[in-house]
N, C-alpha and C. Protein backbone atom coordinates (compact mmCIF):
# COMPACT_ATOMS: atom_id res chain seq x y z
N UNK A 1 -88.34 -151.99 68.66
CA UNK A 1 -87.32 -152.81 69.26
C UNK A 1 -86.15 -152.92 68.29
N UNK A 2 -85.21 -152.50 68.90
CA UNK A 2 -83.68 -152.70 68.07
C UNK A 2 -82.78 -153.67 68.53
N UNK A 3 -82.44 -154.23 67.55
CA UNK A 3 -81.10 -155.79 68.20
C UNK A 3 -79.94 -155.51 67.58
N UNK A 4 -79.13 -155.40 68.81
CA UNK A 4 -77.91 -155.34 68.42
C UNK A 4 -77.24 -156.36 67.60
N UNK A 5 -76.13 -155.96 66.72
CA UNK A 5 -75.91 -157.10 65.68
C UNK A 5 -74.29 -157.81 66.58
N UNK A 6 -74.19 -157.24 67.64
CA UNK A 6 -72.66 -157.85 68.43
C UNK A 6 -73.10 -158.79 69.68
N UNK A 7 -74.43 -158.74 69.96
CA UNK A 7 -75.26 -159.29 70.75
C UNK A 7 -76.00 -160.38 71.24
N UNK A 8 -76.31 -159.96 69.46
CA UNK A 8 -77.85 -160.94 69.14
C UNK A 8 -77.42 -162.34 68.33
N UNK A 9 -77.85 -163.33 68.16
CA UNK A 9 -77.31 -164.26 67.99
C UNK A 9 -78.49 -165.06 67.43
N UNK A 10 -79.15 -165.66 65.95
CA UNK A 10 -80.31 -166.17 65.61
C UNK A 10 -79.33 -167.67 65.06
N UNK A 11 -80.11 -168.53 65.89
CA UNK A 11 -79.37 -169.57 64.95
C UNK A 11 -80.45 -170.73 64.96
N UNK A 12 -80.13 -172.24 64.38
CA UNK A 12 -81.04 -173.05 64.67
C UNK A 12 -81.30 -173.98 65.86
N UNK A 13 -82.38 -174.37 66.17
CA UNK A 13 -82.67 -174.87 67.48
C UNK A 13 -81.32 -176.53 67.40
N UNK A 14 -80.97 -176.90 65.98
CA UNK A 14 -80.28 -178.25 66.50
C UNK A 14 -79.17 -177.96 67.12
N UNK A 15 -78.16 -176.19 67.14
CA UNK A 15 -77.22 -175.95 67.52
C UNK A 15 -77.55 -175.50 68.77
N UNK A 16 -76.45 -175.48 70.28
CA UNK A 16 -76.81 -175.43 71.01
C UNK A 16 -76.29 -173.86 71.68
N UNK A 17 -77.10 -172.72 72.07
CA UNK A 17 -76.84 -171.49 72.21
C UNK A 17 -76.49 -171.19 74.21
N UNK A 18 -75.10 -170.69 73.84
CA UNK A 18 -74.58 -170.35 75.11
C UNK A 18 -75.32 -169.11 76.06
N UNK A 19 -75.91 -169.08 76.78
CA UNK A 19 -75.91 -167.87 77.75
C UNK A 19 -75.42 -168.14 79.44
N UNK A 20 -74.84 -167.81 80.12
CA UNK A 20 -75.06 -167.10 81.44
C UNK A 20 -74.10 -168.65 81.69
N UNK A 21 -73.10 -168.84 81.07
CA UNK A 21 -72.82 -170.50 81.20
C UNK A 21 -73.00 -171.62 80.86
N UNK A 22 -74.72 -171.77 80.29
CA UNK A 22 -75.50 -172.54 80.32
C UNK A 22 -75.20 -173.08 78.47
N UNK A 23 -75.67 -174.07 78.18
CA UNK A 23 -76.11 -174.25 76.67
C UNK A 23 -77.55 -174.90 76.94
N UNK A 24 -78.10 -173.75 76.01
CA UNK A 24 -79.52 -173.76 75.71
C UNK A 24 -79.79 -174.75 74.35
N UNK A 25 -80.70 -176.16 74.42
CA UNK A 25 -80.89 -176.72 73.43
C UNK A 25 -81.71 -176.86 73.49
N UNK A 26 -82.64 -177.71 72.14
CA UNK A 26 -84.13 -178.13 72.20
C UNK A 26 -83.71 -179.44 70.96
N UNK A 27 -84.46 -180.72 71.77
CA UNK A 27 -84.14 -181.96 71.80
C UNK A 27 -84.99 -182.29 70.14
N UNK A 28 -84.29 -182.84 69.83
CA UNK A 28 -85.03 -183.46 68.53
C UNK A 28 -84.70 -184.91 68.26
N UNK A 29 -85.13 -186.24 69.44
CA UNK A 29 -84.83 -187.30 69.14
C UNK A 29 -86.13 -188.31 68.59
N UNK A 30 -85.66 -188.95 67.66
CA UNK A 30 -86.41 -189.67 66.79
C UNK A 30 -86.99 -191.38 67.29
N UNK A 31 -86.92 -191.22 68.31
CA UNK A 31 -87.05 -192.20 69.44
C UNK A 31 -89.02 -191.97 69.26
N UNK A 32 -89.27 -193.72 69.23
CA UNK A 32 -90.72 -193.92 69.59
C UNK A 32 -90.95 -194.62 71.02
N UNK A 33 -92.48 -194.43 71.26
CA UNK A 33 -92.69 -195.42 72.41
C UNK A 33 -94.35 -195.15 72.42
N UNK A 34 -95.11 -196.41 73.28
CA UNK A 34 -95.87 -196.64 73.02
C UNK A 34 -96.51 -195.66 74.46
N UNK A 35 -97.81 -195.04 73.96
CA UNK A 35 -98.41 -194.35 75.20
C UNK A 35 -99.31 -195.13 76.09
N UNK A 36 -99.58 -194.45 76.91
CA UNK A 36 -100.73 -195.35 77.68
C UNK A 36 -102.05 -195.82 76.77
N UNK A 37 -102.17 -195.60 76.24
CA UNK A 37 -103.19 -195.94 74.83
C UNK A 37 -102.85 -197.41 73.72
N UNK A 38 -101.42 -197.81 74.12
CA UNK A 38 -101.19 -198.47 72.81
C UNK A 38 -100.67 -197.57 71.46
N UNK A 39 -100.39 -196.40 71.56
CA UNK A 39 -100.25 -195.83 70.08
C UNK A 39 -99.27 -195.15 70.11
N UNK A 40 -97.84 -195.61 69.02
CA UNK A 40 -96.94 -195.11 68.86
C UNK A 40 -96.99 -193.91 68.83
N UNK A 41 -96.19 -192.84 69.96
CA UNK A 41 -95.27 -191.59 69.67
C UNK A 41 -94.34 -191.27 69.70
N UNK A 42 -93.98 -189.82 69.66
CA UNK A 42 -92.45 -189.60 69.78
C UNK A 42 -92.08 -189.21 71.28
N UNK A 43 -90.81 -189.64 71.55
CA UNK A 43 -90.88 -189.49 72.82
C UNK A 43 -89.72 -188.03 73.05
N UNK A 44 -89.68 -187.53 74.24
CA UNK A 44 -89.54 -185.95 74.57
C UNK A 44 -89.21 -185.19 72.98
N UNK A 45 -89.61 -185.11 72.25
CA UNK A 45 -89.24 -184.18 71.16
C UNK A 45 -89.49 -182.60 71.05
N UNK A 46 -88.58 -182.34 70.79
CA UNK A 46 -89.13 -180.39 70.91
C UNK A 46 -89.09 -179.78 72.16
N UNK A 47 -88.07 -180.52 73.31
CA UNK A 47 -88.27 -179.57 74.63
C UNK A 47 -86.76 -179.25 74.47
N UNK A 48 -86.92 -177.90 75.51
CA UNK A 48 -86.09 -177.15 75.43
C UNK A 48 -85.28 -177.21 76.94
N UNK A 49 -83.80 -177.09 76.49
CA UNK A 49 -83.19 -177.92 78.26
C UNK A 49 -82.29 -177.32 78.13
N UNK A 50 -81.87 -177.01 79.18
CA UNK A 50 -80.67 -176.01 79.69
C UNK A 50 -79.55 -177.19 80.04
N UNK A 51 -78.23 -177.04 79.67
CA UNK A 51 -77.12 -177.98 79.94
C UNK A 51 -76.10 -177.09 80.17
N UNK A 52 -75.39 -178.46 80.74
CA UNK A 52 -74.11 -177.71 81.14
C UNK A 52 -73.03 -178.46 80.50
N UNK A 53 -72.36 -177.35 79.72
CA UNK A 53 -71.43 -177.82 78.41
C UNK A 53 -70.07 -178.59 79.39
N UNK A 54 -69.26 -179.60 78.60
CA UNK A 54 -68.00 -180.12 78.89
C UNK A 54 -66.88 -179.31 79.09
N UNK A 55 -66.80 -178.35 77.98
CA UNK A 55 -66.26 -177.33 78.03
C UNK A 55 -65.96 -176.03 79.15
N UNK A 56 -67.41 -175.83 79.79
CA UNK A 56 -67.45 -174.97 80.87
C UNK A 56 -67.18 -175.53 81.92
N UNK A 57 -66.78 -177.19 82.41
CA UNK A 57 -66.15 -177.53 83.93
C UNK A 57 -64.54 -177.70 83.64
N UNK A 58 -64.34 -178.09 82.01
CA UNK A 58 -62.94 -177.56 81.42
C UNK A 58 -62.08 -176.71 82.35
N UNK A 59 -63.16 -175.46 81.60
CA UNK A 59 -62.40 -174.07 81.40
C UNK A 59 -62.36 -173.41 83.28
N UNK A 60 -63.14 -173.77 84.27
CA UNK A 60 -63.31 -173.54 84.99
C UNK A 60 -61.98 -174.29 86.27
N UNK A 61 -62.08 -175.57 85.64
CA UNK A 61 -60.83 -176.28 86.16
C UNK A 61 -59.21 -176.11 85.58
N UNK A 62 -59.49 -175.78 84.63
CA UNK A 62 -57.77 -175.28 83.87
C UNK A 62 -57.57 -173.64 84.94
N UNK A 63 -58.72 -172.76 84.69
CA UNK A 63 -58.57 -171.60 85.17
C UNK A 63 -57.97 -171.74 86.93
N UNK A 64 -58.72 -172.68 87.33
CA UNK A 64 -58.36 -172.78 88.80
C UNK A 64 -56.93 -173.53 89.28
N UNK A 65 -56.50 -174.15 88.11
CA UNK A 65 -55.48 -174.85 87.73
C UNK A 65 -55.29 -176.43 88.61
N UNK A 66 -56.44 -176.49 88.37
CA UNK A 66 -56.64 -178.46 89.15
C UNK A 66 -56.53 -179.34 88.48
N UNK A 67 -56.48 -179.18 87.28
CA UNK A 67 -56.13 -180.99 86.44
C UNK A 67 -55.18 -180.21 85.13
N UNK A 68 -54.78 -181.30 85.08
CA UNK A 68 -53.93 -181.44 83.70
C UNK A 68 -54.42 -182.25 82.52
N UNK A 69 -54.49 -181.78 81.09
CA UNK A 69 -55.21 -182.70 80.31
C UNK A 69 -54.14 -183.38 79.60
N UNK A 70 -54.34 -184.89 79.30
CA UNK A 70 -53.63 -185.27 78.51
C UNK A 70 -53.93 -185.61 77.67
N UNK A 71 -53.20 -186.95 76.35
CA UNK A 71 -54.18 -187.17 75.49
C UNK A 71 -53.22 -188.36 74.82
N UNK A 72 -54.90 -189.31 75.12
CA UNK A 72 -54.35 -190.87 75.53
C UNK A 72 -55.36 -191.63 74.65
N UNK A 73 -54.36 -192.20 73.50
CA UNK A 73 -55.50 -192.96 72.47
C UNK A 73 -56.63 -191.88 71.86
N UNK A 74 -56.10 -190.60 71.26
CA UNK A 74 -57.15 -189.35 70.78
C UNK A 74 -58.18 -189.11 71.56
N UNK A 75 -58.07 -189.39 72.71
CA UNK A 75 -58.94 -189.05 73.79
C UNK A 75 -58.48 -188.18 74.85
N UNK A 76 -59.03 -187.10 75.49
CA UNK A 76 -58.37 -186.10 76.60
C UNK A 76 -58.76 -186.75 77.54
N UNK A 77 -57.77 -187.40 78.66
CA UNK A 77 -57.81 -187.19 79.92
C UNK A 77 -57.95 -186.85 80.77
N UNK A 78 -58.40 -186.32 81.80
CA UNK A 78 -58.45 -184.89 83.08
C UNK A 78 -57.71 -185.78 83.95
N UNK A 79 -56.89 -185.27 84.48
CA UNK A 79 -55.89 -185.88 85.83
C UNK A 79 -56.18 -184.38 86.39
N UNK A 80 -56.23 -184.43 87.63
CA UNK A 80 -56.55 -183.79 88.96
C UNK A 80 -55.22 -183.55 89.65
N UNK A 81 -54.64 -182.40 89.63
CA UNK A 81 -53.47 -181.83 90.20
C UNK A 81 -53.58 -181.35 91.76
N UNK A 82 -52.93 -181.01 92.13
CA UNK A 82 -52.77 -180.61 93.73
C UNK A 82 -52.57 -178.78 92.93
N UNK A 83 -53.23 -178.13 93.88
CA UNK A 83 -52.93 -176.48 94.02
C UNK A 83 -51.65 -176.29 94.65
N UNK A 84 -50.76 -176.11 94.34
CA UNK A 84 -49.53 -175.45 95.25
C UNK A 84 -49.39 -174.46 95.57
N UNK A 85 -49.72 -173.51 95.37
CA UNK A 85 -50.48 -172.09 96.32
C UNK A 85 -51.24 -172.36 97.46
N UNK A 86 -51.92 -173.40 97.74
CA UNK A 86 -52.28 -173.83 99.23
C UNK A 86 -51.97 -174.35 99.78
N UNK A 87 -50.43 -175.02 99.39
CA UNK A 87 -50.07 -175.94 100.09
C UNK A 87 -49.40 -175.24 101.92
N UNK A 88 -49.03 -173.99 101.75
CA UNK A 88 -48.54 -172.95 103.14
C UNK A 88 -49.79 -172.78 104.34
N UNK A 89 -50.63 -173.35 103.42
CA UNK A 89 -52.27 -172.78 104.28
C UNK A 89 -52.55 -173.79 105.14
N UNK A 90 -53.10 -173.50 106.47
CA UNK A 90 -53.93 -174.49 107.37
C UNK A 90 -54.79 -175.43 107.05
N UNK A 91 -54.68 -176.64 107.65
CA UNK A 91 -55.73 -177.49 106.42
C UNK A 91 -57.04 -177.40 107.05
N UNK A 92 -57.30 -176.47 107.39
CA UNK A 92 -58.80 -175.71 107.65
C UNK A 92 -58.91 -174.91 105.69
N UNK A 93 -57.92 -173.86 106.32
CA UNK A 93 -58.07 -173.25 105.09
C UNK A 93 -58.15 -173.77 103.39
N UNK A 94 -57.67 -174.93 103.22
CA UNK A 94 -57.17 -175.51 102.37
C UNK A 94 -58.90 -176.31 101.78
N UNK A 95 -58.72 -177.22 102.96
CA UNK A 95 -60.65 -177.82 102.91
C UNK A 95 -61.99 -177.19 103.00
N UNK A 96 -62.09 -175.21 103.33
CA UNK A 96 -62.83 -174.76 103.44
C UNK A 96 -62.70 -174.20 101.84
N UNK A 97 -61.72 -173.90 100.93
CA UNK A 97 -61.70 -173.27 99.86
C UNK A 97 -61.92 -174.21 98.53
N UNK A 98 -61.62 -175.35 98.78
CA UNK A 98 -62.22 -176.07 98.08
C UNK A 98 -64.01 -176.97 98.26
N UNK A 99 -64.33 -176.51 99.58
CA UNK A 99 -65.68 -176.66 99.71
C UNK A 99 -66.64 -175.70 98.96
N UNK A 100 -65.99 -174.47 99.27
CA UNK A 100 -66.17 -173.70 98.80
C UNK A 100 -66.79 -173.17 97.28
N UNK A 101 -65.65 -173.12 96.87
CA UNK A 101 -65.57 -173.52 95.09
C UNK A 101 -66.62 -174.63 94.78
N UNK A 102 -66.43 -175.86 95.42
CA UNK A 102 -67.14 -176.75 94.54
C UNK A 102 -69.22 -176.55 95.13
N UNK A 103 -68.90 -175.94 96.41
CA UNK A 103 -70.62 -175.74 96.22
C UNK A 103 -70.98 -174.55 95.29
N UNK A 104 -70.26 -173.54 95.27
CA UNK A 104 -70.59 -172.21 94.80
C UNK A 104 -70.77 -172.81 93.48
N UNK A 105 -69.81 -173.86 92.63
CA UNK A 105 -70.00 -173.85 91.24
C UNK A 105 -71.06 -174.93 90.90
N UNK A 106 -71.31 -175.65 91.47
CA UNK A 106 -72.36 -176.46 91.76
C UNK A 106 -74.00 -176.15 92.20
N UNK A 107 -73.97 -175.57 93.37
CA UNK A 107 -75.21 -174.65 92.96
C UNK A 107 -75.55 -173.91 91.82
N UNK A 108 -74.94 -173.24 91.15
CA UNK A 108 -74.85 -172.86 90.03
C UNK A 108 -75.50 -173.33 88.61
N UNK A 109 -75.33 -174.52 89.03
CA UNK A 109 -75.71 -175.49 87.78
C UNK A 109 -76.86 -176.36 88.11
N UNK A 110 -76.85 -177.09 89.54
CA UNK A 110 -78.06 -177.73 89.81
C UNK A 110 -79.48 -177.76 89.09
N UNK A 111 -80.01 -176.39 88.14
CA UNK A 111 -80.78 -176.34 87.65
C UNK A 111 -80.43 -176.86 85.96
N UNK A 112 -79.91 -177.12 85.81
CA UNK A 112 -79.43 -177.89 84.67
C UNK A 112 -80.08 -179.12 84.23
N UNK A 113 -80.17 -179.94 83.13
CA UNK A 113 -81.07 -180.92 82.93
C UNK A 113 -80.25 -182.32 83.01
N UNK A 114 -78.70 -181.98 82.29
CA UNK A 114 -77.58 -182.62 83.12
C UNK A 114 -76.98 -182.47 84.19
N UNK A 115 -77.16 -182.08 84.96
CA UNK A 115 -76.34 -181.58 86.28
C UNK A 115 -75.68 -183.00 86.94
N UNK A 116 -75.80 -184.03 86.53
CA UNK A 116 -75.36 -184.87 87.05
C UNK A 116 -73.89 -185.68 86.80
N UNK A 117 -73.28 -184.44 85.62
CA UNK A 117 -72.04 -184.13 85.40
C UNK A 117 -71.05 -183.63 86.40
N UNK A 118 -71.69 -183.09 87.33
CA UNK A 118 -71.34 -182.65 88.63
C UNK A 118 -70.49 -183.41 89.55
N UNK A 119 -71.19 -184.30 89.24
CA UNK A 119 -70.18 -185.62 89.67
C UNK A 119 -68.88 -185.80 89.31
N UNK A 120 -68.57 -185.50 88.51
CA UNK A 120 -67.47 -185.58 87.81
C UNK A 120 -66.27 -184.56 88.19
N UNK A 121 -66.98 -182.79 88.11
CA UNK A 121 -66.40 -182.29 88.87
C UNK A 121 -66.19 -182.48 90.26
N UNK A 122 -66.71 -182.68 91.21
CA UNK A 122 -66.52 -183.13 92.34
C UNK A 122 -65.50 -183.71 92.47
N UNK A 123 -65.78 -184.81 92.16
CA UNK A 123 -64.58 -185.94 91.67
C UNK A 123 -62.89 -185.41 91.84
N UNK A 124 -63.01 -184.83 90.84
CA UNK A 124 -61.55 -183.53 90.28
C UNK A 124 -61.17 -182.92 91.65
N UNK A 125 -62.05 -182.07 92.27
CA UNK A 125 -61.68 -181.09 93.01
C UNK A 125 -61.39 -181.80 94.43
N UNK A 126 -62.25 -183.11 94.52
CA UNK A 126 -61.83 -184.11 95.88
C UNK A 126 -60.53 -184.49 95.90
N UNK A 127 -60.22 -185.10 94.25
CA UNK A 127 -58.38 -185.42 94.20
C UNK A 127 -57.53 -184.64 94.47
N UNK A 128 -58.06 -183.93 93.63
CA UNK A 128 -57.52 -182.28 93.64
C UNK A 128 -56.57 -181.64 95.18
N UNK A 129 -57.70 -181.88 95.96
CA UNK A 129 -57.55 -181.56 97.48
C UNK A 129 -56.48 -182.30 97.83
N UNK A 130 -57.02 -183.99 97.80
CA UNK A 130 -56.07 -184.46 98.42
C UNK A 130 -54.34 -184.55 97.81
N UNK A 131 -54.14 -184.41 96.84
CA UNK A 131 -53.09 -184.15 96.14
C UNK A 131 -52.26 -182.99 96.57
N UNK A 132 -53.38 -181.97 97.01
CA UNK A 132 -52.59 -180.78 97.62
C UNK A 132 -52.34 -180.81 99.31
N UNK A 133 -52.99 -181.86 99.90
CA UNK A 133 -52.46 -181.80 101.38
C UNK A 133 -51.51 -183.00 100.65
N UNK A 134 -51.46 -184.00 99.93
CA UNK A 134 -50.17 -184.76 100.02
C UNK A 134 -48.84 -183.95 99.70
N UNK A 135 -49.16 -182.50 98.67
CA UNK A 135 -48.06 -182.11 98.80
C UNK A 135 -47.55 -181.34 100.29
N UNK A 136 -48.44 -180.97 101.03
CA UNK A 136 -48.25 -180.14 102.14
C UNK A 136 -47.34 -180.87 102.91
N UNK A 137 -47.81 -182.34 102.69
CA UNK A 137 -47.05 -182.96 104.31
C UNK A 137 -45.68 -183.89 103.73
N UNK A 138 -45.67 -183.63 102.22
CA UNK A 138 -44.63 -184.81 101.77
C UNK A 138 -44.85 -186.03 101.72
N UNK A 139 -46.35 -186.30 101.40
CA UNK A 139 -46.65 -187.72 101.17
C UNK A 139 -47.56 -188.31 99.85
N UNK A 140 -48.44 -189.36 100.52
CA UNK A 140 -49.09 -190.01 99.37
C UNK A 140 -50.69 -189.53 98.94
N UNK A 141 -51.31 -189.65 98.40
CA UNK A 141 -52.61 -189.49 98.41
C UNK A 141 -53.23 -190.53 99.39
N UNK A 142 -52.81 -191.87 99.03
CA UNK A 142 -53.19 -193.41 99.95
C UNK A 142 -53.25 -192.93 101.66
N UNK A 143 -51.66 -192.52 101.81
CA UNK A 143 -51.72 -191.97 103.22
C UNK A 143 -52.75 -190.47 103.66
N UNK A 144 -52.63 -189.73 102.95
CA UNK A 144 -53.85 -188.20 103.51
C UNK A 144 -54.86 -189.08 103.75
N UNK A 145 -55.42 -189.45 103.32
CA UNK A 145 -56.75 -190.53 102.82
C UNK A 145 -57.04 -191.12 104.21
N UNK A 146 -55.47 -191.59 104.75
CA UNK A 146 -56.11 -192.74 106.03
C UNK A 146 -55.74 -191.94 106.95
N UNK A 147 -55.41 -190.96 107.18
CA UNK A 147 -54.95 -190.25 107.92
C UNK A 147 -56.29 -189.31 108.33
N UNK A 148 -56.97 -189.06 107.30
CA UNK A 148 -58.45 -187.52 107.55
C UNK A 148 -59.49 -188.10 107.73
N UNK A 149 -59.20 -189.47 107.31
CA UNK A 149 -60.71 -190.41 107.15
C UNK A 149 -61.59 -190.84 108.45
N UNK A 150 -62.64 -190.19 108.89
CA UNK A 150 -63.47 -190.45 109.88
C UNK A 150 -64.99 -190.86 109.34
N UNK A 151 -65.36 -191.72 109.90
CA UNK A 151 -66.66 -192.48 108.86
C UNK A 151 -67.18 -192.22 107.74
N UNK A 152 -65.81 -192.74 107.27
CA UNK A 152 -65.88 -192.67 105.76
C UNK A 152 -65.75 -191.16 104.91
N UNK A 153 -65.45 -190.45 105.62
CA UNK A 153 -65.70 -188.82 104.81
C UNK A 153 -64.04 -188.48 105.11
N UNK A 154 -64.06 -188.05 104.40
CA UNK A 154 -62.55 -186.55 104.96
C UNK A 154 -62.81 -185.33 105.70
N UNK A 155 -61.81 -185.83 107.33
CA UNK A 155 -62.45 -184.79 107.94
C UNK A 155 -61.15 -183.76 108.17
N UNK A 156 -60.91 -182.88 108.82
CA UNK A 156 -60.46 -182.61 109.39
C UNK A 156 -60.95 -181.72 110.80
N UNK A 157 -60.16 -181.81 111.73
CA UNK A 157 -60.57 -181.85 113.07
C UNK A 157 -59.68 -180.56 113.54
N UNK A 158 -60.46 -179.66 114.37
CA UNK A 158 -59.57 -178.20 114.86
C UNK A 158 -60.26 -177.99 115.93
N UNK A 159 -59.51 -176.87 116.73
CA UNK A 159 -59.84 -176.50 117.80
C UNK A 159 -60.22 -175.08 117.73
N UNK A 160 -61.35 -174.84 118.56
CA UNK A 160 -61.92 -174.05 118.67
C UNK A 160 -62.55 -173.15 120.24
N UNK A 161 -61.94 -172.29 120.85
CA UNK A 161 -62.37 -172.16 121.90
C UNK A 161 -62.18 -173.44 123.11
N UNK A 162 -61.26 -174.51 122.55
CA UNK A 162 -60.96 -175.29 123.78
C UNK A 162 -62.07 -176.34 123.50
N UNK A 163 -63.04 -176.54 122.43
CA UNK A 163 -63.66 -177.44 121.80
C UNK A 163 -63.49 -177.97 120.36
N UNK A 164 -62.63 -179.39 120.32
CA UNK A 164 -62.68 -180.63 118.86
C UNK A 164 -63.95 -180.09 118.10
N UNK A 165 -63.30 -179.57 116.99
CA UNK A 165 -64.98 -179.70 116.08
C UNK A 165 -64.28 -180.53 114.68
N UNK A 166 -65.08 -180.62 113.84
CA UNK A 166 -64.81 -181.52 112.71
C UNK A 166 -65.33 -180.62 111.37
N UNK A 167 -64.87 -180.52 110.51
CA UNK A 167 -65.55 -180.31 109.04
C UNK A 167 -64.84 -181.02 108.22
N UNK A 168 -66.19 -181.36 107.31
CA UNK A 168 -65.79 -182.60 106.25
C UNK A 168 -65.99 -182.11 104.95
N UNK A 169 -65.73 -182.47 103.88
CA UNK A 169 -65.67 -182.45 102.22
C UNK A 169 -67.01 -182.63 102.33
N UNK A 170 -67.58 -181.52 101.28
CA UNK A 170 -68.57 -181.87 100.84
C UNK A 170 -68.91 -183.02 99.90
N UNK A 171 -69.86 -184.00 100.61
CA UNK A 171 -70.23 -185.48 100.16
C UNK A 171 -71.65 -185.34 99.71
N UNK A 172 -72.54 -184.38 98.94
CA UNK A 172 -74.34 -184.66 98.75
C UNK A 172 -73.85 -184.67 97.73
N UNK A 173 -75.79 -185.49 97.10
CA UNK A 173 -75.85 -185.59 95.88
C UNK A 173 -75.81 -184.50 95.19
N UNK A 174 -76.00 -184.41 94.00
CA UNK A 174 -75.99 -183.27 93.00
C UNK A 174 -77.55 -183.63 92.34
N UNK A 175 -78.67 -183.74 92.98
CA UNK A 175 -79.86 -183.95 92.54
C UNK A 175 -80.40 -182.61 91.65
N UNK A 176 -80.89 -182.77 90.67
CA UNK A 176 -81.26 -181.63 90.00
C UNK A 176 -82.75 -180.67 91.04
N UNK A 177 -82.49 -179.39 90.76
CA UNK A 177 -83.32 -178.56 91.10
C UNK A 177 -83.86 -177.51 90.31
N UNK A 178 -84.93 -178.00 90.83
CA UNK A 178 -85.97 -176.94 89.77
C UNK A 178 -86.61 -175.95 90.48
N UNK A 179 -86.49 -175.41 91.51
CA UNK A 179 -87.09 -174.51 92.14
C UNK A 179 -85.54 -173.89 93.17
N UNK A 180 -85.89 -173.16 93.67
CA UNK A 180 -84.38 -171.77 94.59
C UNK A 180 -84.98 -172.57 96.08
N UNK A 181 -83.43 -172.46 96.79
CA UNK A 181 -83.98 -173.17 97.85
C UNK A 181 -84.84 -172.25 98.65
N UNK A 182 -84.48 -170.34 98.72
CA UNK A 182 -85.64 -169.98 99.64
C UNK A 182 -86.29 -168.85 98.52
N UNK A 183 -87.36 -169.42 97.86
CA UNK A 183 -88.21 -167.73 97.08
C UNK A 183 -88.00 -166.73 97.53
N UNK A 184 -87.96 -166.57 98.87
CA UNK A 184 -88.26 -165.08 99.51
C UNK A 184 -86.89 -163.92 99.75
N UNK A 185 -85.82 -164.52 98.86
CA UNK A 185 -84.50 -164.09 98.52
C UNK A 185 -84.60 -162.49 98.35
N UNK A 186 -84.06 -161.69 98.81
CA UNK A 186 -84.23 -160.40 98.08
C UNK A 186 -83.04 -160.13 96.44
């Protein structure tokens, strides 16, 4: 067996090693607790957890160009921009491409041990949206808002064959998953 030296990457388990998106760590907290026994141990020490770095919903949101960072009291901000490249588009098109994006990058990660950072993106790409139909129509975020809002979700409503249909923003949790939703995937 030969390892490439542009490749291969040996480092220690406290640093956390990038692959496929992911940062690969293994936990070393010095945290006790008592077992079902009465007898002090250590609690999760030495497991190994796949995360999803700050950095990679960053770089993924600058690339797509949805927030702007600022930097407020040595702290970065994320403010959530409107796309202006969609603003010409049908607001079919507009709410299907950001559904889009945010399940595709979201499934993605679900297997993560944080995935509940997800939230956060979401978050971004919901403002995001609405920022970009407020630029479409020349208005507010407040107004898109009361304007799409059908029990409680953002909908928008089109016609189809002479039948109202509705599609809404994706609203589920971001529950972690540990198994593919169908095995039998080719």
């Amino acid at each position: 067996l030969e390892l490439s030296d542009e490749k291969t990457l040996i480092t220690h388990t406290s640093k956390a090693a990038k692959f496929l998106g992911y940062e690969i760590d293994v936990t070393s907290s010095n945290t006790t607790r008592r077992s079902i026994n009465g007898v002090m141990r250590r609690a999760f020490n030495k497991r190994v957890r796949l995360m999803i770095g700050k950095n990679t919903i960053k770089n993924k949101l600058l690339e797509e160009r949805m927030i702007e960072i600022k930097i407020h009291n040595g702290s970065e901000q994320w403010k959530p921009k409107s796309k202006s490249v969609l603003v010409f588009n049908d607001d079919l098109e507009i709410l299907d491409r950001y559904n889009r994006e945010t399940v595709g990058f979201c499934n993605y990660y679900l297997i993560a041990n944080n995935c509940v950072v997800l939230h956060n993106f979401r978050y971004i790409m919901e403002y995001s949206m609405y920022k970009t139909f407020a630029g479409k129509y020349r208005s507010t975020v407040r107004k898109i808002n009361k304007k799409y809002r059908l029990n409680k979700l953002f909908t928008v409503k089109y016609e189809q064959k002479g039948v109202i249909k509705f599609r809404t923003f994706y609203k589920t949790s971001f529950k972690r998953r540990t198994t593919a939703f169908n095995g039998s995937c080719d």
